[in-house]
Protein backbone atom coordinates (compact mmCIF):
# COMPACT_ATOMS: atom_id res chain seq x y z
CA UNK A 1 83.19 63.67 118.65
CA UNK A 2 84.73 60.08 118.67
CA UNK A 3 84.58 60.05 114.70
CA UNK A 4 86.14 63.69 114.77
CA UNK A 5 89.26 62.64 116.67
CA UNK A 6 89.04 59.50 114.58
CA UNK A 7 89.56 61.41 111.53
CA UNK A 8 92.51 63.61 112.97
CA UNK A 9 94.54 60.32 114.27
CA UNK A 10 93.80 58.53 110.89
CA UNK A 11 95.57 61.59 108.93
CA UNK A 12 97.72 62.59 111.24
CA UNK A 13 101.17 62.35 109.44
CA UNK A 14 98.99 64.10 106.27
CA UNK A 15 98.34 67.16 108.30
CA UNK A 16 102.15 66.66 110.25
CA UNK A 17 103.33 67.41 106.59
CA UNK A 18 101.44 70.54 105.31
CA UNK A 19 102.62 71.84 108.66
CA UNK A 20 106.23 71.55 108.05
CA UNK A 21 105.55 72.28 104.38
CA UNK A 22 103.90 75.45 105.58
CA UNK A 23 106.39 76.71 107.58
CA UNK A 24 109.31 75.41 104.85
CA UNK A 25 107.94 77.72 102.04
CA UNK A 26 107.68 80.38 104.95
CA UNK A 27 111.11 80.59 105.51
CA UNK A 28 112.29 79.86 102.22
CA UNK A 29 110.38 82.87 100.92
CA UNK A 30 111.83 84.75 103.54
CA UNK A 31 115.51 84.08 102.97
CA UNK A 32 116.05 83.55 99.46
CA UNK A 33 115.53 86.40 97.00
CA UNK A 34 115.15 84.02 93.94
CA UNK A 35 112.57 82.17 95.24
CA UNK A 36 110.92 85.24 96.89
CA UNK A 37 110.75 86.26 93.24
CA UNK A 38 109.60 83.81 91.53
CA UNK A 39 106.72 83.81 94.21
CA UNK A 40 105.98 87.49 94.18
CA UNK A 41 105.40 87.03 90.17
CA UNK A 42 103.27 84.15 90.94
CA UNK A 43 101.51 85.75 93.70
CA UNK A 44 100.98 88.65 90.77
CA UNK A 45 99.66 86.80 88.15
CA UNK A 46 97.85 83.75 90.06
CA UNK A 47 96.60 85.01 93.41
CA UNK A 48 95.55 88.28 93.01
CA UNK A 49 93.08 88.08 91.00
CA UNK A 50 91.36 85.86 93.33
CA UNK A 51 92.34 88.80 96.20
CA UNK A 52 90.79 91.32 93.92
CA UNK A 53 87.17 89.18 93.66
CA UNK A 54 86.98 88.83 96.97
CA UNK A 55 88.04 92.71 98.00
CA UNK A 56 85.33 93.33 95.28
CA UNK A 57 82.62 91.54 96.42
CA UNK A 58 83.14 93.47 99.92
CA UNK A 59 83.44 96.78 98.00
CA UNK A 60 79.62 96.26 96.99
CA UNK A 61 78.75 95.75 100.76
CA UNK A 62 80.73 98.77 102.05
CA UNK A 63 79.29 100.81 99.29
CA UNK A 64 81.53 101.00 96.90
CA UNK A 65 79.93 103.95 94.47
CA UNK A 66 80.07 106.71 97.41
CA UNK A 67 83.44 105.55 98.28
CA UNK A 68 85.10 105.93 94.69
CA UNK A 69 83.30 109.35 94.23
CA UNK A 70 85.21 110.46 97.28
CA UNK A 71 88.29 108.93 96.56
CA UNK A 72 88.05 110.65 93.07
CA UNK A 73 87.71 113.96 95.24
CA UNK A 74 90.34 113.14 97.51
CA UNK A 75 92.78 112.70 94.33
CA UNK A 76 92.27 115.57 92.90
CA UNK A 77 92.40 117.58 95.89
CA UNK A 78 95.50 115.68 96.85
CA UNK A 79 97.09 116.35 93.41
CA UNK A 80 96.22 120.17 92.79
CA UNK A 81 97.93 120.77 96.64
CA UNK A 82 101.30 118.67 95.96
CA UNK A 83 101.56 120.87 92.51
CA UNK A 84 100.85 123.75 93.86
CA UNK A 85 102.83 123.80 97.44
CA UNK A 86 105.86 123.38 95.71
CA UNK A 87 105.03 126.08 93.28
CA UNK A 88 107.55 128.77 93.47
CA UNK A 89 106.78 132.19 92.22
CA UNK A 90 110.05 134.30 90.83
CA UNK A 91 110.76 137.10 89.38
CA UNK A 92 111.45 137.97 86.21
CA UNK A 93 112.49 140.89 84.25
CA UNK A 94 108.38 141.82 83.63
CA UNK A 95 107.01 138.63 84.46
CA UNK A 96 106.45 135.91 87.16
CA UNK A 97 107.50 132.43 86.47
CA UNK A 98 105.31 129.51 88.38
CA UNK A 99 106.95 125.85 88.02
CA UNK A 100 105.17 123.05 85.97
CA UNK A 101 102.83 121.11 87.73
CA UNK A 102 104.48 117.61 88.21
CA UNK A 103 103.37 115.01 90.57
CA UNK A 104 100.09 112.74 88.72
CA UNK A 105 98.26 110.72 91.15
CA UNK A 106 96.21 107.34 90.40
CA UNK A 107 93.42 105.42 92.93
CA UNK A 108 93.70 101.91 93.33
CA UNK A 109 92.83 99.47 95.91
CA UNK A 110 94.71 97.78 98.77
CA UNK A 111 93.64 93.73 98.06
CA UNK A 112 96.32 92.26 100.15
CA UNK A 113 98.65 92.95 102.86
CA UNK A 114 100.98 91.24 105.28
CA UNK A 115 101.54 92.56 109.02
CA UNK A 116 103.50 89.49 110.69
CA UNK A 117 106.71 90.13 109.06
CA UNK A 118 109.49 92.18 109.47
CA UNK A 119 109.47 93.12 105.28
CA UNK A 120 105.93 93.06 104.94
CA UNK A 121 104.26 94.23 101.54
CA UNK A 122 100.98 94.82 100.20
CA UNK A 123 99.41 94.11 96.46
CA UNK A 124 96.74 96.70 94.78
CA UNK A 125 94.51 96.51 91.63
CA UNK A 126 96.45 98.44 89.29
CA UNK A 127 99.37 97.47 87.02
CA UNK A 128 101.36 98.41 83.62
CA UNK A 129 97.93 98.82 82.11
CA UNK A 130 97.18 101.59 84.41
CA UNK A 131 100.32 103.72 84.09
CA UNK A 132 101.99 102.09 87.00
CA UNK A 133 105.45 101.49 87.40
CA UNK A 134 108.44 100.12 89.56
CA UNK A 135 109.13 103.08 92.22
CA UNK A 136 106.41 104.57 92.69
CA UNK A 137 105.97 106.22 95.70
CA UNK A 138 102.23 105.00 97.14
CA UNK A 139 100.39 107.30 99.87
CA UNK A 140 97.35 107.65 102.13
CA UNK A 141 95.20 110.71 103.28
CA UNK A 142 98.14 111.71 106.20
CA UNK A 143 100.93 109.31 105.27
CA UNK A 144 102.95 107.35 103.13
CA UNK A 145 102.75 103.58 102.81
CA UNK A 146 105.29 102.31 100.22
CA UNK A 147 107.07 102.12 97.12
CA UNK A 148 105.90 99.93 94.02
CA UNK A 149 108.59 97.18 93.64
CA UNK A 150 107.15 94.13 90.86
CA UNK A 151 104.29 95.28 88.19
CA UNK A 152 102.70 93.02 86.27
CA UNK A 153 99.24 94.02 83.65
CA UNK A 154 96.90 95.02 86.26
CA UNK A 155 98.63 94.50 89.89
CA UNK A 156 101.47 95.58 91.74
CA UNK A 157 103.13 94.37 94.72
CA UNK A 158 104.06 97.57 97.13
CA UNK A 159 107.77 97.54 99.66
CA UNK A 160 105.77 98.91 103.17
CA UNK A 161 107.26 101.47 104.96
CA UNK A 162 107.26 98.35 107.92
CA UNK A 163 109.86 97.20 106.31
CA UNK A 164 113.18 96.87 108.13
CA UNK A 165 115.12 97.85 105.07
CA UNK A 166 113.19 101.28 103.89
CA UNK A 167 113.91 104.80 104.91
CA UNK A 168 111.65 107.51 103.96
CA UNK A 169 113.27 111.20 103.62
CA UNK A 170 111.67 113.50 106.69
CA UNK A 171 111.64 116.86 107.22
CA UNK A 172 110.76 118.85 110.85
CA UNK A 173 108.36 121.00 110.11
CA UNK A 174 109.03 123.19 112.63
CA UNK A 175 112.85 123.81 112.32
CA UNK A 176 112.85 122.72 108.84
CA UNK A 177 115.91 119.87 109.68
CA UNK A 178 116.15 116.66 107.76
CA UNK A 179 116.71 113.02 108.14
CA UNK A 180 115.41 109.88 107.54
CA UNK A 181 112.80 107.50 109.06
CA UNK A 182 112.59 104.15 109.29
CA UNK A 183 110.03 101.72 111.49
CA UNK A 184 110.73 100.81 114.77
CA UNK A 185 109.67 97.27 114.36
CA UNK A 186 107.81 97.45 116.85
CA UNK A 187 104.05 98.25 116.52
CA UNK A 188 102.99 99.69 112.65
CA UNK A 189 102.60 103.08 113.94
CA UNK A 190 106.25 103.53 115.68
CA UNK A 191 108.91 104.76 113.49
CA UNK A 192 112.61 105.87 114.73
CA UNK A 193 114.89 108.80 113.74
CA UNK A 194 118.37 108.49 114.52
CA UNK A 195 120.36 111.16 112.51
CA UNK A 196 118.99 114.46 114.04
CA UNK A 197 121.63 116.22 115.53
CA UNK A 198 122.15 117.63 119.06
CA UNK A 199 122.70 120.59 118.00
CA UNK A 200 119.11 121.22 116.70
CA UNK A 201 115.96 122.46 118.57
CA UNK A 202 113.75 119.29 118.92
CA UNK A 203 110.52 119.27 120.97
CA UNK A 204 107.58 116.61 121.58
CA UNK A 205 104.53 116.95 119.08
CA UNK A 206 107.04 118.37 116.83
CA UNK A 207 105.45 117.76 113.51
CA UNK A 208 107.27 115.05 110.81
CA UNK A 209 106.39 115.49 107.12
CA UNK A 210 108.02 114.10 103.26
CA UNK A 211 111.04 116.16 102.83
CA UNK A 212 110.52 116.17 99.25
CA UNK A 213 114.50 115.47 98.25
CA UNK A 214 113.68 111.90 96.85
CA UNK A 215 111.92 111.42 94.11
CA UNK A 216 109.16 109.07 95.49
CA UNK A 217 107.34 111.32 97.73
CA UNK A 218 106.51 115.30 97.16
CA UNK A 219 107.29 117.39 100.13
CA UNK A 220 105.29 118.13 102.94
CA UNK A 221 102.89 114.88 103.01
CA UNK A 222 101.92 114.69 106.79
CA UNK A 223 103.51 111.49 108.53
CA UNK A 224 103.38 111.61 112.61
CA UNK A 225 104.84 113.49 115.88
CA UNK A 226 107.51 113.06 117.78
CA UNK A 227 106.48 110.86 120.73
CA UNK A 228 109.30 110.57 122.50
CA UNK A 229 112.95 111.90 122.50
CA UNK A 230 116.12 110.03 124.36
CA UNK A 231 119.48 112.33 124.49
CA UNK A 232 120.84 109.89 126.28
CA UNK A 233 121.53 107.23 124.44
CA UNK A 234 123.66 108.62 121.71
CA UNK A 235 126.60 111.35 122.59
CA UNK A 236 126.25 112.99 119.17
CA UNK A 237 122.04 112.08 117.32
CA UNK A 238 118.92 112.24 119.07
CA UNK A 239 117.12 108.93 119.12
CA UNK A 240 113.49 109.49 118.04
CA UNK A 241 110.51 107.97 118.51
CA UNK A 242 107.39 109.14 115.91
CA UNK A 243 104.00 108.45 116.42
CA UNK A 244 102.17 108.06 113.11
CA UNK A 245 99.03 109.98 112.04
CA UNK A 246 97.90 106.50 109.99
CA UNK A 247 98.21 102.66 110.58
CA UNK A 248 99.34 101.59 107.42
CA UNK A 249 97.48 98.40 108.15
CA UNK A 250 94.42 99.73 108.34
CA UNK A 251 94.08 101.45 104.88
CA UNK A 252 92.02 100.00 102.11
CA UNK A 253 92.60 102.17 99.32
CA UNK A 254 95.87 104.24 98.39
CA UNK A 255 96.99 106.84 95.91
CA UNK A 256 100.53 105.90 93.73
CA UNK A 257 102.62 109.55 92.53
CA UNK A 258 104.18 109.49 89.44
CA UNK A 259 106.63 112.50 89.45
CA UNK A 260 106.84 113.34 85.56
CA UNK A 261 110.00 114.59 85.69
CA UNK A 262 111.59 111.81 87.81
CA UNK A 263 113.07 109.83 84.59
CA UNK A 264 114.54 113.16 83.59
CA UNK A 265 116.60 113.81 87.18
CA UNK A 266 117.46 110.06 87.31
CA UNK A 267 119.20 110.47 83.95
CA UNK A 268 121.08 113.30 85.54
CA UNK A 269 122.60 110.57 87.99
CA UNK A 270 122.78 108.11 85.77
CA UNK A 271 125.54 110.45 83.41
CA UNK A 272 128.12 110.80 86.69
C-alpha cells in the first residue's frame, strides 16, 4: 500500500496534467465546431474501428447469428409496412392507382454512443460503402433515434434525438394535430411539445407518432404518450410532456431510411 501511494505522489503533476488535458479537449470539442469536426472525422476513421472489434467480439457472446436473422426479419417487415401505410389507393377512369413503394431500409449496428451530454451522438458500422448517406433518418423497433450527420467508407456518426438542437415532426394520433418534439433534457425518455394549441382536444396516453411531412422519417413510426399536460403555463400552447416507448440509450442495433424520392423533393426547394 505504501509503494502504491508512493507511486501516485511520485507522478502526481503527470496525472494533474491528463486531468486538465482531459477536461480541455472536453470542452473544446464541445464549443468549437472546427475542432468538433476535425474530431468527429478522426473519431470516424481512427476509433471506430477499434469500437466495431470490440462490439464484435460481444456480438459472438450475445449470439450474434439468431440476432441478425431477426433483425433481417424485422427489416423487412419494417420496410413492406412504411411502403405500404402510406399507400394510397385512387381512382381512376377504369383503374386503381397504388403509389411507388419508397422508403429502403438498411441494418447496422450501434458501436458507440454518448449519454452525458446535452448533443450527444452515436457511431454505427455502416458507411458510403453501404449506401449510407448524410440525413438519413435512423430508427428503432417503436422509435426514432437520429439523423446521419458525417459518413465516412464504412461508419457514420448519428445527431440523437437527445440533442438540444433536433426537433422531430409529430403527429397525434388520435386527433391527427401536428407539431414538433424535442427532448426535455432531462432523462432520455422525456421529450416536450410546446406548439399544440389550446384549441385542440389533448388527453393523457394520447398516442405520439412520425408525422411523415419531413423527409427523414415515414409517417406513423410509434414514438411515446403523453405523460403529462400543463395548461397553465402558456396562455396560448399546451406544454407537453411525452413518455417514450424506447430509451434510445439502450438500443444496440438500428435501421437507417433512405426515402428514394427525397433528392427529387429537395430539388423542388432547392429551385424557389
Amino acid at each position: 500500500m505504501g509503494r502504491l501511494i508512493l507511486f501516485f505522489t511520485r507522478f502526481r503533476n503527470l496525472f494533474l496534467y491528463l486531468f486538465l488535458l482531459s477536461l480541455s479537449l472536453i470542452y473544446a470539442f464541445q464549443s468549437s465546431n472546427p475542432l468538433s469536426n476535425s474530431l468527429t472525422q478522426f473519431s470516424l476513421i481512427a476509433i471506430a474501428p477499434i469500437h466495431h472489434s470490440a462490439n464484435a467480439v460481444y456480438g459472438y457472446f450475445g449470439l450474434k447469428k439468431n440476432n441478425d436473422s431477426l433483425l433481417t426479419e424485422i427489416r423487412e417487415l419494417k420496410e413492406f409496412k412504411m411502403n405500404h401505410q402510406g399507400s394510397m389507393k385512387v381512382l381512376a377512369s377504369d383503374s386503381l392507382r397504388i403509389d411507388r413503394n419508397r422508403y429502403q431500409l438498411y441494418d447496422a449496428n450501434i458501436i458507440y454512443s454518448t449519454r452525458n451530454f446535452d448533443i450527444n451522438f452515436f457511431i454505427i458500422d455502416k458507411g458510403k460503402n453501404d449506401g449510407i448517406r448524410p440525413e438519413m433518418g435512423v430508427i428503432h423497433h417503436d422509435g426514432v433515434l437520429g439523423i446521419t450527420k458525417d459518413v465516412s467508407s464504412n461508419y457514420s456518426r448519428v445527431i440523437s434525438i437527445l440533442h438540444k438542437d433536433i426537433g422531430i415532426s409529430i403527429r397525434n394520433q388520435q386527433t391527427r394535430d401536428v407539431g414538433i418534439m424535442r427532448w426535455s433534457m432531462i432523462t432520455p425518455t422525456k421529450m416536450e411539445i410546446s406548439d399544440f394549441q389550446k384549441s385542440k382536444e389533448v388527453s393523457l396516453n394520447d398516442t405520439i407518432v412520425t408525422s411523415g411531412i419531413s423527409s427523414f422519417f415515414p409517417a406513423s413510426i410509434l414514438l411515446g404518450r403523453i405523460s403529462k399536460i400543463d395548461s397553465v403555463s402558456d396562455p396560448i400552447y399546451y406544454q407537453l410532456e411525452v413518455e417514450l416507448f424506447e430509451d434510445p440509450f439502450s438500443q444496440r442495433w438500428a435501421h437507417i431510411v433512405e426515402d428514394l424520392i427525397k433528392i427529387e423533393i429537395d430539388s423542388l426547394f432547392l429551385s424557389i
